[in-house]
Protein backbone atom coordinates (compact mmCIF):
# COMPACT_ATOMS: atom_id res chain seq x y z
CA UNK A 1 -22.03 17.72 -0.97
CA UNK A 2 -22.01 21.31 -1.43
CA UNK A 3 -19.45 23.42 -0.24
CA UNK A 4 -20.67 26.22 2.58
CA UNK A 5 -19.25 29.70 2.47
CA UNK A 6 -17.78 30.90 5.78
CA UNK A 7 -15.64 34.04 6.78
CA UNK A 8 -16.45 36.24 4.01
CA UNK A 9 -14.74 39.72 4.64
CA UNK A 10 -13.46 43.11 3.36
CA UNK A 11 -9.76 44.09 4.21
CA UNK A 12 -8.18 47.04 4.22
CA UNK A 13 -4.45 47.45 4.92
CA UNK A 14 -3.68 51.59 5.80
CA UNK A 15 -2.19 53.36 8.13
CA UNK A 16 -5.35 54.23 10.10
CA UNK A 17 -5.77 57.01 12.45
CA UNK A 18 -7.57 55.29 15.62
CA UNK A 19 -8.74 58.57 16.99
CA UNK A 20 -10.75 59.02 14.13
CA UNK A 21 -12.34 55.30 13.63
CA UNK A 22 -13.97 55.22 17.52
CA UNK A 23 -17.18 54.01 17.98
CA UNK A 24 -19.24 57.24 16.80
CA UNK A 25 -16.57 57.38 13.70
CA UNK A 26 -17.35 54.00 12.30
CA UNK A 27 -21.09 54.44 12.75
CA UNK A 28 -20.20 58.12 10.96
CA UNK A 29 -18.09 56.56 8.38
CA UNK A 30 -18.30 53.51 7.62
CA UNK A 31 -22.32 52.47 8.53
CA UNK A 32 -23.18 56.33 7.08
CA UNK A 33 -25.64 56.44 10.13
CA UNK A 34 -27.09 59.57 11.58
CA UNK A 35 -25.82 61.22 14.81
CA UNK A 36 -27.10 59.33 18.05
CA UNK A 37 -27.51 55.66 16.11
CA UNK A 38 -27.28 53.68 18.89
CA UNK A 39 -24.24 51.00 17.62
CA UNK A 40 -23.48 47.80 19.59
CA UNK A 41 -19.14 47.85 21.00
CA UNK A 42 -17.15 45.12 22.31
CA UNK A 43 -14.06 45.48 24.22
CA UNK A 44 -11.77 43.31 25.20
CA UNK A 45 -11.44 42.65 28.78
CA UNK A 46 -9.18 39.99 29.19
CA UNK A 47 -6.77 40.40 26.27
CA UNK A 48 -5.22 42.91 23.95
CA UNK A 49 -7.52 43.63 20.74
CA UNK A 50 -9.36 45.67 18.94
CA UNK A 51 -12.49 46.90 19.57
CA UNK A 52 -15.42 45.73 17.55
CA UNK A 53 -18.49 48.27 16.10
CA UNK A 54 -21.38 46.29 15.09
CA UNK A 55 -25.24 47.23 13.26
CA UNK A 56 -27.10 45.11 11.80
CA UNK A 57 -25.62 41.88 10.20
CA UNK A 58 -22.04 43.69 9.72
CA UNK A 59 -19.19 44.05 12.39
CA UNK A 60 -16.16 46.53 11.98
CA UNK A 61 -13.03 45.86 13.37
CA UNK A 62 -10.25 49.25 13.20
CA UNK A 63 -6.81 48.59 14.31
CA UNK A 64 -3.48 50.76 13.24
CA UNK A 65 -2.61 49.24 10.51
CA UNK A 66 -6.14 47.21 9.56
CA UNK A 67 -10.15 48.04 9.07
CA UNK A 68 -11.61 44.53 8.44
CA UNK A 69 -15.35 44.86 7.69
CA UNK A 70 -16.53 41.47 8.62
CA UNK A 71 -20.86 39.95 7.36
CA UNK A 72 -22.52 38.02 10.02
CA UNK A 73 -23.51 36.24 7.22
CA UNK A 74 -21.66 35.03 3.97
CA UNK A 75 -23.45 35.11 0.98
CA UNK A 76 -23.50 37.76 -1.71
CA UNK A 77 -26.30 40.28 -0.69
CA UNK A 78 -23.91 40.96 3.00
CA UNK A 79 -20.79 41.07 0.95
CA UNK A 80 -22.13 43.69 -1.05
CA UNK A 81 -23.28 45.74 1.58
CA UNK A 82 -19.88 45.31 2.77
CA UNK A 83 -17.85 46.52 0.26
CA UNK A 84 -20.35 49.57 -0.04
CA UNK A 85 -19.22 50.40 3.82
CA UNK A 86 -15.72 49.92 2.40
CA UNK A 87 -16.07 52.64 -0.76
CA UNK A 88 -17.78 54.93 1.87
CA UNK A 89 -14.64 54.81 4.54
CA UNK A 90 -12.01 55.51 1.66
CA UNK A 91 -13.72 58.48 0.26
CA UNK A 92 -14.44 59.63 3.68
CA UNK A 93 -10.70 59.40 4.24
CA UNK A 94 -9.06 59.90 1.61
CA UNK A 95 -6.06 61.66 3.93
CA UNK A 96 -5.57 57.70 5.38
CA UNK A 97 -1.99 56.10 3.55
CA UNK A 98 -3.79 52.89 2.13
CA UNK A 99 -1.17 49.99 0.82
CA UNK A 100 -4.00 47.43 -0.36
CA UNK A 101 -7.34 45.93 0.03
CA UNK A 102 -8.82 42.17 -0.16
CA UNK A 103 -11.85 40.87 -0.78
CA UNK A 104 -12.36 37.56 0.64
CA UNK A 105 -15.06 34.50 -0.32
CA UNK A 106 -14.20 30.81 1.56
CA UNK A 107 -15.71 27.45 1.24
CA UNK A 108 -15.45 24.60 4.00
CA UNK A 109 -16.44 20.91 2.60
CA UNK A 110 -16.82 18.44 5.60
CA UNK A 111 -15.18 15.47 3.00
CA UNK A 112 -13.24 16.83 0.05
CA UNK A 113 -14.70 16.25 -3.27
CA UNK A 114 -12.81 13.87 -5.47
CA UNK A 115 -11.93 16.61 -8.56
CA UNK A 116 -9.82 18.98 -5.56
CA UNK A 117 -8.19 15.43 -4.71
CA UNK A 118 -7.26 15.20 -7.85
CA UNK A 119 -5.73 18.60 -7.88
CA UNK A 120 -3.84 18.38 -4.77
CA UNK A 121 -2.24 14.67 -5.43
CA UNK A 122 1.29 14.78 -6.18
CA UNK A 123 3.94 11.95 -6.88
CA UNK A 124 5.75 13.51 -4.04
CA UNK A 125 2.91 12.01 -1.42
CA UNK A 126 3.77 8.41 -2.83
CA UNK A 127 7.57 9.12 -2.52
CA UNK A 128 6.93 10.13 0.91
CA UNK A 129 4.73 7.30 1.81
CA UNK A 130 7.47 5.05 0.52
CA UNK A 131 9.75 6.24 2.98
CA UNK A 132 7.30 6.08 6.41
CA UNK A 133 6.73 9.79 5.92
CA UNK A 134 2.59 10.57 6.47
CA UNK A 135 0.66 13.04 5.03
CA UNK A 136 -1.64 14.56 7.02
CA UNK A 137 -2.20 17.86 5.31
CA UNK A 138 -1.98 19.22 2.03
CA UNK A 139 -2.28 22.60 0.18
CA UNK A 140 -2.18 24.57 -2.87
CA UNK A 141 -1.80 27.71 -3.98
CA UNK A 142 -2.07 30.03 -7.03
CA UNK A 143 -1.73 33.94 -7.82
CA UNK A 144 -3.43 34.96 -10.88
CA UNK A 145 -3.66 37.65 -12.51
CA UNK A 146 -7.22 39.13 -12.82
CA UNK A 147 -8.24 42.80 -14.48
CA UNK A 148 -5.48 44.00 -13.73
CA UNK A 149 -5.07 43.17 -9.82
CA UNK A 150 -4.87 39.75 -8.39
CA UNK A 151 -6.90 36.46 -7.78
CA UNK A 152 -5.34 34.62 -5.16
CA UNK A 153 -6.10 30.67 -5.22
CA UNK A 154 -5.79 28.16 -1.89
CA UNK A 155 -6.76 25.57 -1.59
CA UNK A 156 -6.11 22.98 1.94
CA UNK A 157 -6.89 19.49 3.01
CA UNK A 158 -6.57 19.74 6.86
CA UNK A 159 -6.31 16.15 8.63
CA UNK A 160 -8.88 14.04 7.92
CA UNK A 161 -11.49 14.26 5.06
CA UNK A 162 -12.24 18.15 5.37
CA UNK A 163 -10.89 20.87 2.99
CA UNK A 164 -11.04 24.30 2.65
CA UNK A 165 -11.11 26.55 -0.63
CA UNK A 166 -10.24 30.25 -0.27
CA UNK A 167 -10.81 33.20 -3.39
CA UNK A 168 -8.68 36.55 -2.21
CA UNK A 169 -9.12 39.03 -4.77
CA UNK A 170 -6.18 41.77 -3.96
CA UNK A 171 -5.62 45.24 -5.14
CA UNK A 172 -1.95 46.71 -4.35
CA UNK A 173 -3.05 50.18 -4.98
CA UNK A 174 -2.01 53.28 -2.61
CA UNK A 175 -4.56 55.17 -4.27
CA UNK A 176 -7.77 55.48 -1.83
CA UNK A 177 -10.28 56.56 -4.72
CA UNK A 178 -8.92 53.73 -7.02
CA UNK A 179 -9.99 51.63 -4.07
CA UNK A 180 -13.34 52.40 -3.65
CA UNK A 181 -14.05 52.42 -6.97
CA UNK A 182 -12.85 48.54 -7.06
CA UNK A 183 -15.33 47.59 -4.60
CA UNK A 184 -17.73 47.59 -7.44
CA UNK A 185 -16.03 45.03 -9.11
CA UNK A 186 -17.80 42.63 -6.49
CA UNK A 187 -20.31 41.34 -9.08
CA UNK A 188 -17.42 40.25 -11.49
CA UNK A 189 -15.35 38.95 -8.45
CA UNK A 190 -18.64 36.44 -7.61
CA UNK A 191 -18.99 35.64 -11.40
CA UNK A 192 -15.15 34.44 -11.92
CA UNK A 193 -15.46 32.05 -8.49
CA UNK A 194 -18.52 30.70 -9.63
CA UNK A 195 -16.53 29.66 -12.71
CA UNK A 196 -13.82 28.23 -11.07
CA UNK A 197 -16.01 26.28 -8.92
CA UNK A 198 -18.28 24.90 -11.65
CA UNK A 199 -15.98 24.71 -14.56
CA UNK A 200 -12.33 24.49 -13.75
CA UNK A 201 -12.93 22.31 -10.18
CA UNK A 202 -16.39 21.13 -11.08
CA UNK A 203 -17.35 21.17 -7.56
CA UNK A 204 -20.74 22.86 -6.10
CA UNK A 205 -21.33 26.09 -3.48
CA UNK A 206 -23.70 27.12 -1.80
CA UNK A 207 -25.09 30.67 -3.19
CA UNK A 208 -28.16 31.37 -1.72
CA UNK A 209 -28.19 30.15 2.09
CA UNK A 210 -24.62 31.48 3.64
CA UNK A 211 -23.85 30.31 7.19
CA UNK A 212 -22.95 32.70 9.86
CA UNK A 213 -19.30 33.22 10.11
CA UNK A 214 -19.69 34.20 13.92
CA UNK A 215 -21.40 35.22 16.24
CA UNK A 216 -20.91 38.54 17.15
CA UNK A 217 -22.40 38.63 20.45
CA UNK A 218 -21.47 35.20 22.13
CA UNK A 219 -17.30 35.78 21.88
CA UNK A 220 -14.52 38.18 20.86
CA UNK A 221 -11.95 37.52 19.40
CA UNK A 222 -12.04 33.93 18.70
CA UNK A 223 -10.39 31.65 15.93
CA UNK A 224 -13.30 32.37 13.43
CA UNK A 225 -11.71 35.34 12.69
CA UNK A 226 -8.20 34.51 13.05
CA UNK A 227 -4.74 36.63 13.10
CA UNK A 228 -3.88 38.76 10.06
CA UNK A 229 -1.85 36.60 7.40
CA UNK A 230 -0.66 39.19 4.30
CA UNK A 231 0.72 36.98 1.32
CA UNK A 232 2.93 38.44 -1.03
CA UNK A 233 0.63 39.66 -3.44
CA UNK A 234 -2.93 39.13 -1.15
CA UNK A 235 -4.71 39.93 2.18
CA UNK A 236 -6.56 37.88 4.70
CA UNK A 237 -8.07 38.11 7.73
């Protein structure tokens, strides 16, 4: 079984001026579209949230403190387009405080392959059986170091057979130029998780055929996207 990709995303954590990223600002600055581009927005009616900008296959979602830039689709080709959108918003404002930026690939396996069992078995789940203690989920996680930044590594078996394997490639930098100029490491950033999946965990992805994360126009604000969870040294969404 192959492992589908799901919830691929750009973050970017700044202090971000909301007055600026409306509607006509993110079609402006972040799509690069002409004046009058007709964009589709979602609003919230019966919560608190963000709005949502989408054209195309890409959504954008500004908040304070967060611009997630979100593919309909996850594979490669979106991704890229995404972290082009990305570049274009921090050289557009390059006045906006940034802290950091992620870059996020996920896999979901329906059963979890045997070599990621391996890697998540511990003697600590047989010293826990021993003493009528259950397991019903299990996780790991890494940070590595990668050109210079950070690769960070999860890796969770929810109840039952399924499992999840997240990449979060994280860059610390304040520096809004350095930034966009990381986005083009996106090639490299698909070229060390293909690695890890076929050497290191021996396991297989799917690369050309990415599912749909969501769907932009059925709901808002629902748990494929989640709530913002910053690690110590990485950024999800």
């Amino acid at each position: 079984m192959k492992g589908i990709p799901y919830d691929w995303n750009v973050v970017l954590l700044g202090a971000w001026n909301l007055a600026i990223l409306t509607p006509e600002g993110v079609a402006k600055r972040v799509f690069e579209l002409p004046p009058g581009t007709p964009v589709e927005v979602q609003v919230a009616i019966d919560q608190l949230a963000p709005l949502r900008v989408i054209y195309g296959q890409q959504m954008v979602i500004p908040s304070k403190d967060t611009l997630l830039i979100q593919p309909e689709i996850s594979n490669i080709t979106s991704l890229s387009i995404a972290t082009a959108a990305a570049a274009r918003v921090l050289v557009s404002l390059p006045e906006t405080p940034v802290r950091a930026a992620g870059i996020n690939f996920r896999y979901k396996y329906d059963t979890i392959p045997a070599s990621l069992q391996n890697y998540l078995g511990s003697p600590l789940d047989n010293a826990l059986a021993e003493t009528d203690f259950s397991t019903t989920a299990r996780q790991l996680k890494r940070t590595m170091s990668w050109k210079g930044q950070y690769l960070n590594l999860d890796i969770t078996e929810d109840q039952g057979p399924s499992c999840k394997i997240e990449f979060n490639f994280h860059n610390p930098s304040t520096d809004s130029s350095a930034l966009a100029e990381w986005m083009k490491e996106l090639p490299a950033m698909a070229s060390t998780v293909e690695k890890l999946v076929s050497e290191i965990f021996q396991i297989q992805v799917e690369h050309d055929n990415g599912s749909q994360t969501a769907s932009f126009r059925q709901h808002f604000g629902g748990s494929s996207l989640g709530p913002l969870r910053e690690g110590i040294a990485g950024v999800y969404i």
